[in-house]
N, C-alpha and C. Protein backbone atom coordinates (compact mmCIF):
# COMPACT_ATOMS: atom_id res chain seq x y z
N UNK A 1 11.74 58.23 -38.27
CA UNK A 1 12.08 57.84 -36.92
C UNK A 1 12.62 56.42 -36.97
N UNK A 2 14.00 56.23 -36.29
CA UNK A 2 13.88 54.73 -35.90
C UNK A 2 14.04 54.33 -34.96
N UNK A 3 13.41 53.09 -35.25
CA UNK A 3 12.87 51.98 -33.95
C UNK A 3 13.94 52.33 -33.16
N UNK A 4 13.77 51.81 -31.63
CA UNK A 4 14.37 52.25 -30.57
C UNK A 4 15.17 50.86 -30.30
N UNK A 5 14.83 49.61 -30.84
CA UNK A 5 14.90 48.16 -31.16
C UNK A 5 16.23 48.26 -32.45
N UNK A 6 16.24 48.96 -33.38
CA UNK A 6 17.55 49.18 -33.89
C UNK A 6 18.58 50.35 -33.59
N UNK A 7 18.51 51.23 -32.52
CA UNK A 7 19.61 51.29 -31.84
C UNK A 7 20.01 50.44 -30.68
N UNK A 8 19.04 49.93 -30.55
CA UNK A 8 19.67 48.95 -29.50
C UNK A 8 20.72 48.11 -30.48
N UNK A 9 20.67 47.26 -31.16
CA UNK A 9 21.02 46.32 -31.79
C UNK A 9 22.45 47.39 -32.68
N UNK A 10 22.71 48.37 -32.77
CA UNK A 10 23.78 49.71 -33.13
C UNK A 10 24.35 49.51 -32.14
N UNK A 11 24.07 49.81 -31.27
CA UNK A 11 25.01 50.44 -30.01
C UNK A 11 24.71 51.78 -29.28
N UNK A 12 23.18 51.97 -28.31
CA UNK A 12 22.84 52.92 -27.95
C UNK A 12 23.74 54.26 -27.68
N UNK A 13 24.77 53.09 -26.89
CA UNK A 13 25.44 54.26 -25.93
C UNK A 13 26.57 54.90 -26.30
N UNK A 14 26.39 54.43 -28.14
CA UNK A 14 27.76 55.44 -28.84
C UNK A 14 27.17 56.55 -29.72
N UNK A 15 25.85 56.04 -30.10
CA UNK A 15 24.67 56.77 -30.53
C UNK A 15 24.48 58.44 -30.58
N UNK A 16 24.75 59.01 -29.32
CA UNK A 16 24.74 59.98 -29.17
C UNK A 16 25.72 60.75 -29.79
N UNK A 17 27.26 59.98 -29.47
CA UNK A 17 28.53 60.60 -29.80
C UNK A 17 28.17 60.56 -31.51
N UNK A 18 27.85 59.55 -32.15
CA UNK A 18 27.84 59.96 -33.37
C UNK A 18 27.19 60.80 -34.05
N UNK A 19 25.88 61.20 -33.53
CA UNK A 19 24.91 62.34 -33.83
C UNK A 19 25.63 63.55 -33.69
N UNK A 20 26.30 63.68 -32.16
CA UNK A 20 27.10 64.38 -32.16
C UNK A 20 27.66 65.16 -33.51
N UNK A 21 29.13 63.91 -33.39
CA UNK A 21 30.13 64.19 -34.39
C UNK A 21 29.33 64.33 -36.03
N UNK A 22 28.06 63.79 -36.65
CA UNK A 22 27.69 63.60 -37.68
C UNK A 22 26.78 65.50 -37.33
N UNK A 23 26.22 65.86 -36.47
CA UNK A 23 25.55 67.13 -36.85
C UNK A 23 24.51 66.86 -37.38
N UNK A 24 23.77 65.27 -37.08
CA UNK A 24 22.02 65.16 -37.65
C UNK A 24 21.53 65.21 -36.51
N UNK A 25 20.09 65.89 -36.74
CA UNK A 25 18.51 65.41 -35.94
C UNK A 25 18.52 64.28 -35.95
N UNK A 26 18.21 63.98 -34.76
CA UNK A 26 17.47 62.70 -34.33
C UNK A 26 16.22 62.84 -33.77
N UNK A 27 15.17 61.94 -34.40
CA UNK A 27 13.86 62.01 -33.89
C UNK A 27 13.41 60.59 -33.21
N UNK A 28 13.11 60.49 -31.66
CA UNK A 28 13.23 58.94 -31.15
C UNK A 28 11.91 58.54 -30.81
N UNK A 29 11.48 57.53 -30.22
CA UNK A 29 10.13 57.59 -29.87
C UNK A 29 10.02 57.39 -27.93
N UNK A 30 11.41 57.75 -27.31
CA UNK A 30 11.19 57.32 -25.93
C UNK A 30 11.98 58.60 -25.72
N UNK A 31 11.46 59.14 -24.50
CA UNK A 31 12.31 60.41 -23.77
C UNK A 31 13.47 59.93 -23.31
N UNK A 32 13.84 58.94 -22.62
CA UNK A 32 15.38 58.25 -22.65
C UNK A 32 16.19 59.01 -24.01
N UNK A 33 16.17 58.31 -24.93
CA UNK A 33 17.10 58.44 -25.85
C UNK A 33 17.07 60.02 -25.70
N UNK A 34 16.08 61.04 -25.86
CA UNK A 34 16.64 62.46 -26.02
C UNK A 34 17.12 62.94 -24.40
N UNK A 35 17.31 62.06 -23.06
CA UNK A 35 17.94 62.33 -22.30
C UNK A 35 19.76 62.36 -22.82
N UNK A 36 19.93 60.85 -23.79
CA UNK A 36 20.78 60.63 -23.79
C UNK A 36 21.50 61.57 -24.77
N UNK A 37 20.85 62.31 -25.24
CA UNK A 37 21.75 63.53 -26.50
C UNK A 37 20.61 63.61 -27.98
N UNK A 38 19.59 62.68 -27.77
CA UNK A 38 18.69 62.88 -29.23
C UNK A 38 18.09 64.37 -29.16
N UNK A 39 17.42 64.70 -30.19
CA UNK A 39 17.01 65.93 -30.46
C UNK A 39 15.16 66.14 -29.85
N UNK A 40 14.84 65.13 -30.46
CA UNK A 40 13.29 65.19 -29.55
C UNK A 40 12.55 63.38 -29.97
N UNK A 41 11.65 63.56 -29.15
CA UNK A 41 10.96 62.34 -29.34
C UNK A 41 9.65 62.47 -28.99
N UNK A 42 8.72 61.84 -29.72
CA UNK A 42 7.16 61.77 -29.55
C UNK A 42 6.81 60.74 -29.90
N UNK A 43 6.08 60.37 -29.00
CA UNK A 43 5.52 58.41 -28.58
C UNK A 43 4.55 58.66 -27.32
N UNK A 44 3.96 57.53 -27.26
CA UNK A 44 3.06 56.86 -26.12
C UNK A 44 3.35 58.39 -24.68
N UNK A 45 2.81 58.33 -24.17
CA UNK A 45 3.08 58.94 -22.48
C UNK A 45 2.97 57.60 -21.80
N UNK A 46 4.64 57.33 -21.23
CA UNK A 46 5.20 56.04 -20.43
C UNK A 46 3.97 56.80 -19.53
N UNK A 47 3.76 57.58 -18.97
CA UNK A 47 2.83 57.49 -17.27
C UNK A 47 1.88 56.74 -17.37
N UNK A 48 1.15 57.69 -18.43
CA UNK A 48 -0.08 57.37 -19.24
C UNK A 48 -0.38 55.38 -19.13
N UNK A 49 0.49 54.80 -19.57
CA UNK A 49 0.93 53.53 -20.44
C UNK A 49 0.79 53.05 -18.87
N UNK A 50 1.90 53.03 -17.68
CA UNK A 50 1.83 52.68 -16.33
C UNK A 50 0.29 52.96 -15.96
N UNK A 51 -0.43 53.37 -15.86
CA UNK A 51 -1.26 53.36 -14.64
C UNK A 51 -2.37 52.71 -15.53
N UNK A 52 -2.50 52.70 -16.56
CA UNK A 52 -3.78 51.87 -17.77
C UNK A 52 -3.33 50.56 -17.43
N UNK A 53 -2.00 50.14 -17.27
CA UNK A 53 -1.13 48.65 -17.32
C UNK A 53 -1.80 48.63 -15.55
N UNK A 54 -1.32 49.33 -14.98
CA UNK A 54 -1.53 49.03 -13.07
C UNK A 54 -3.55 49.06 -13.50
N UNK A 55 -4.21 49.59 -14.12
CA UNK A 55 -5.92 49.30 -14.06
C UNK A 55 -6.18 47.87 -14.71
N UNK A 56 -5.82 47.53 -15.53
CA UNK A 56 -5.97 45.84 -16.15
C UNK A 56 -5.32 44.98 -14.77
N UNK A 57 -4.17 44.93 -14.40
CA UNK A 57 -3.63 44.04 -13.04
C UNK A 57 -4.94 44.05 -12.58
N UNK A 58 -5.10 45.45 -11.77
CA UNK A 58 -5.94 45.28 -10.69
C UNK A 58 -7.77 44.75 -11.54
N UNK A 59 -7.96 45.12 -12.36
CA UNK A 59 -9.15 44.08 -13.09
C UNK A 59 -8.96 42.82 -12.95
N UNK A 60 -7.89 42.42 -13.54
CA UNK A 60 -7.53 40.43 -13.70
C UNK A 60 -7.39 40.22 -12.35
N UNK A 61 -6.71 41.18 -11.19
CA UNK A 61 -6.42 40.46 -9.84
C UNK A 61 -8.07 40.37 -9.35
N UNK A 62 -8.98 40.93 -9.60
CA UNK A 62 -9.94 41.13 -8.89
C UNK A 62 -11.08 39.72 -9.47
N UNK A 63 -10.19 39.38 -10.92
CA UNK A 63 -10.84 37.99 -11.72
C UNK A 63 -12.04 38.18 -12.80
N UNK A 64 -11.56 39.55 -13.20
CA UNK A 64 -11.86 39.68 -14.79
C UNK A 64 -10.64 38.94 -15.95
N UNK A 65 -11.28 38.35 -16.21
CA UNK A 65 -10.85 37.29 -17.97
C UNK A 65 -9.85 38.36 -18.62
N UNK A 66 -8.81 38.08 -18.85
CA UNK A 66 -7.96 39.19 -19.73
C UNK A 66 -8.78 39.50 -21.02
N UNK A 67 -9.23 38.18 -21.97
CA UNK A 67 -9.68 37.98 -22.69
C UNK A 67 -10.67 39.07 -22.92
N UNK A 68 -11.77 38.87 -21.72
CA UNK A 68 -12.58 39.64 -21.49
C UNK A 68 -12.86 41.58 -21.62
N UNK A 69 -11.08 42.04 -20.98
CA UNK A 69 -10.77 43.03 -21.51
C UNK A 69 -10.67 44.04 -22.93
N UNK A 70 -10.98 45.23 -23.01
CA UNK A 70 -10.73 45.48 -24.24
C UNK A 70 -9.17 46.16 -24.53
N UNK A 71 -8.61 45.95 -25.70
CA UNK A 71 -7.91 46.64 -26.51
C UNK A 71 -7.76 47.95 -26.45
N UNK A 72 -6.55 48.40 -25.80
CA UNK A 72 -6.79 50.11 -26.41
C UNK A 72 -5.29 50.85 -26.69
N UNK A 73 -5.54 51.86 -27.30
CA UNK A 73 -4.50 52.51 -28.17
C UNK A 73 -4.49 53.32 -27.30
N UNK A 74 -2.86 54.15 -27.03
CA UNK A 74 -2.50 55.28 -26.16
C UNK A 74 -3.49 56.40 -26.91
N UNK A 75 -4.01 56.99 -25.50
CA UNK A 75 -4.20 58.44 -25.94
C UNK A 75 -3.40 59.80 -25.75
N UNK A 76 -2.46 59.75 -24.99
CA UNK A 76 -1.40 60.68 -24.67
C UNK A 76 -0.40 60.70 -24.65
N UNK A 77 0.48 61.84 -25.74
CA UNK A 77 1.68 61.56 -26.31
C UNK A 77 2.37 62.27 -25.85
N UNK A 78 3.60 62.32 -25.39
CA UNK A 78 5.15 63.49 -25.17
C UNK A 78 5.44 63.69 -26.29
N UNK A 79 5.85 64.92 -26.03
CA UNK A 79 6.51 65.70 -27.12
C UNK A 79 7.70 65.98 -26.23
N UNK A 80 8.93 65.42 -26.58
CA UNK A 80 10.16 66.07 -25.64
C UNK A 80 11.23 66.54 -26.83
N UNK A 81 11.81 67.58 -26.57
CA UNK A 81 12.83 68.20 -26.98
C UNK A 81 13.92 68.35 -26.41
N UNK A 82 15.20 68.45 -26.73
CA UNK A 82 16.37 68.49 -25.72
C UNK A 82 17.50 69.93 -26.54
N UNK A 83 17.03 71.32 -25.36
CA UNK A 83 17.89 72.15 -26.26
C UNK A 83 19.12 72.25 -25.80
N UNK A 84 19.30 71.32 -25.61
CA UNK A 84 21.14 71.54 -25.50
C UNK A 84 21.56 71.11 -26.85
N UNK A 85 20.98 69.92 -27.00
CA UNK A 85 20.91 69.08 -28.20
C UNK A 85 20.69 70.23 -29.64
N UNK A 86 19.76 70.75 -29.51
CA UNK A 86 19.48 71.62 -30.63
C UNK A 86 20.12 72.74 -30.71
N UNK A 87 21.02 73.55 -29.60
CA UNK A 87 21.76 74.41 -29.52
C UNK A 87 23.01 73.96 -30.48
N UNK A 88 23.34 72.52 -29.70
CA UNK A 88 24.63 71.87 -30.49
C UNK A 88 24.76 71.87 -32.31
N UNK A 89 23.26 71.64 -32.58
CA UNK A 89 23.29 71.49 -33.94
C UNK A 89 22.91 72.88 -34.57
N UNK A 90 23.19 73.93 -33.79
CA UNK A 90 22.64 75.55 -34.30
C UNK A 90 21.16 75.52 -35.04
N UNK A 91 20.36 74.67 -34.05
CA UNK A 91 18.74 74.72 -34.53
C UNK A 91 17.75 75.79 -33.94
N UNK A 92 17.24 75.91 -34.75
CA UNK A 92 16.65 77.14 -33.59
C UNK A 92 14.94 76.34 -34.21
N UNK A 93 14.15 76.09 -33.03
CA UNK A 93 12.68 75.58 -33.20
C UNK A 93 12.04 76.44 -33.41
N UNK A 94 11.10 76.17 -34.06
CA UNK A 94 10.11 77.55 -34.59
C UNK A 94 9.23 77.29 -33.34
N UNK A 95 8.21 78.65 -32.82
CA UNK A 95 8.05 78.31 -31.74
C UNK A 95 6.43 77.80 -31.93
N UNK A 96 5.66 77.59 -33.25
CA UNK A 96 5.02 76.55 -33.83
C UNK A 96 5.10 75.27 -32.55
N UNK A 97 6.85 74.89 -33.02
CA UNK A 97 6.55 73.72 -32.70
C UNK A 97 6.60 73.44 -31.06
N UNK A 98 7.56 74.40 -30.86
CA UNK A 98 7.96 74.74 -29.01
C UNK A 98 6.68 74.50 -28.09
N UNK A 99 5.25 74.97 -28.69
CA UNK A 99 4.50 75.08 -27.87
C UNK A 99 3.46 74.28 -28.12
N UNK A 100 4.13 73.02 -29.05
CA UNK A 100 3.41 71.42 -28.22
C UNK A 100 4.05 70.90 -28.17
N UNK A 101 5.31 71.19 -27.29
CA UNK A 101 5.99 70.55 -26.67
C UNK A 101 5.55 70.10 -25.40
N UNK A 102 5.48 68.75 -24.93
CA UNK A 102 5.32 68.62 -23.64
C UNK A 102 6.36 68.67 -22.56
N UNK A 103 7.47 68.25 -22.60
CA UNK A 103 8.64 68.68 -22.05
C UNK A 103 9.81 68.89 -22.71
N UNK A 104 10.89 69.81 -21.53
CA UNK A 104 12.05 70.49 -22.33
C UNK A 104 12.98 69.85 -21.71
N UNK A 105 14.26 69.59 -22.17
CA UNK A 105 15.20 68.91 -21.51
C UNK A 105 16.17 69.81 -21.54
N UNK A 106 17.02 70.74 -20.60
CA UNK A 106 17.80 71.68 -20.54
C UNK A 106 19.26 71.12 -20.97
């Protein structure tokens, strides 16, 4: 997988076209990029990530010590796939993997 920090620094938004034209998988770690034409991505659950981020605010606003807070690692991951994307590259998913998928991108 790579960082989402070196396609930025590539050129996201030609990214796609070259996967395209090149006929590789791409595996990303943000559902963005497989909006944008990647093949699938599995990382963090952004929701997940928002409302843990909105429970610390409302701790520190209420005048708990950040400090004070603990540390924690995501527990819930997306699995997104994009079969247009995988149609393009004549992939066919085993359905193994189809069905931990958390979302499909048509």
């Amino acid at each position: 997988m790579v960082p989402d920090i070196l396609l930025s620094v590539l050129g996201t938004p030609q990214f796609p076209d070259f996967v395209a034209r090149s006929r590789l998988p791409s595996m990303h770690n943000s559902r963005f990029d497989v909006e944008a034409g990647g093949l699938m991505s599995y990382g963090p659950s952004r929701t997940s990530a928002a409302h843990r981020t909105a429970y610390y605010v409302d701790r520190i606003l209420k005048g708990t010590k950040p400090a004070d807070l603990p540390v924690e690692q995501p527990m819930t991951f997306d699995f997104v796939v994009n079969l247009k994307t995988a149609q393009a590259l004549r992939l066919t998913l085993p359905n193994d993997i189809m069905l931990q998928v958390t979302e499909v991108i048509q």
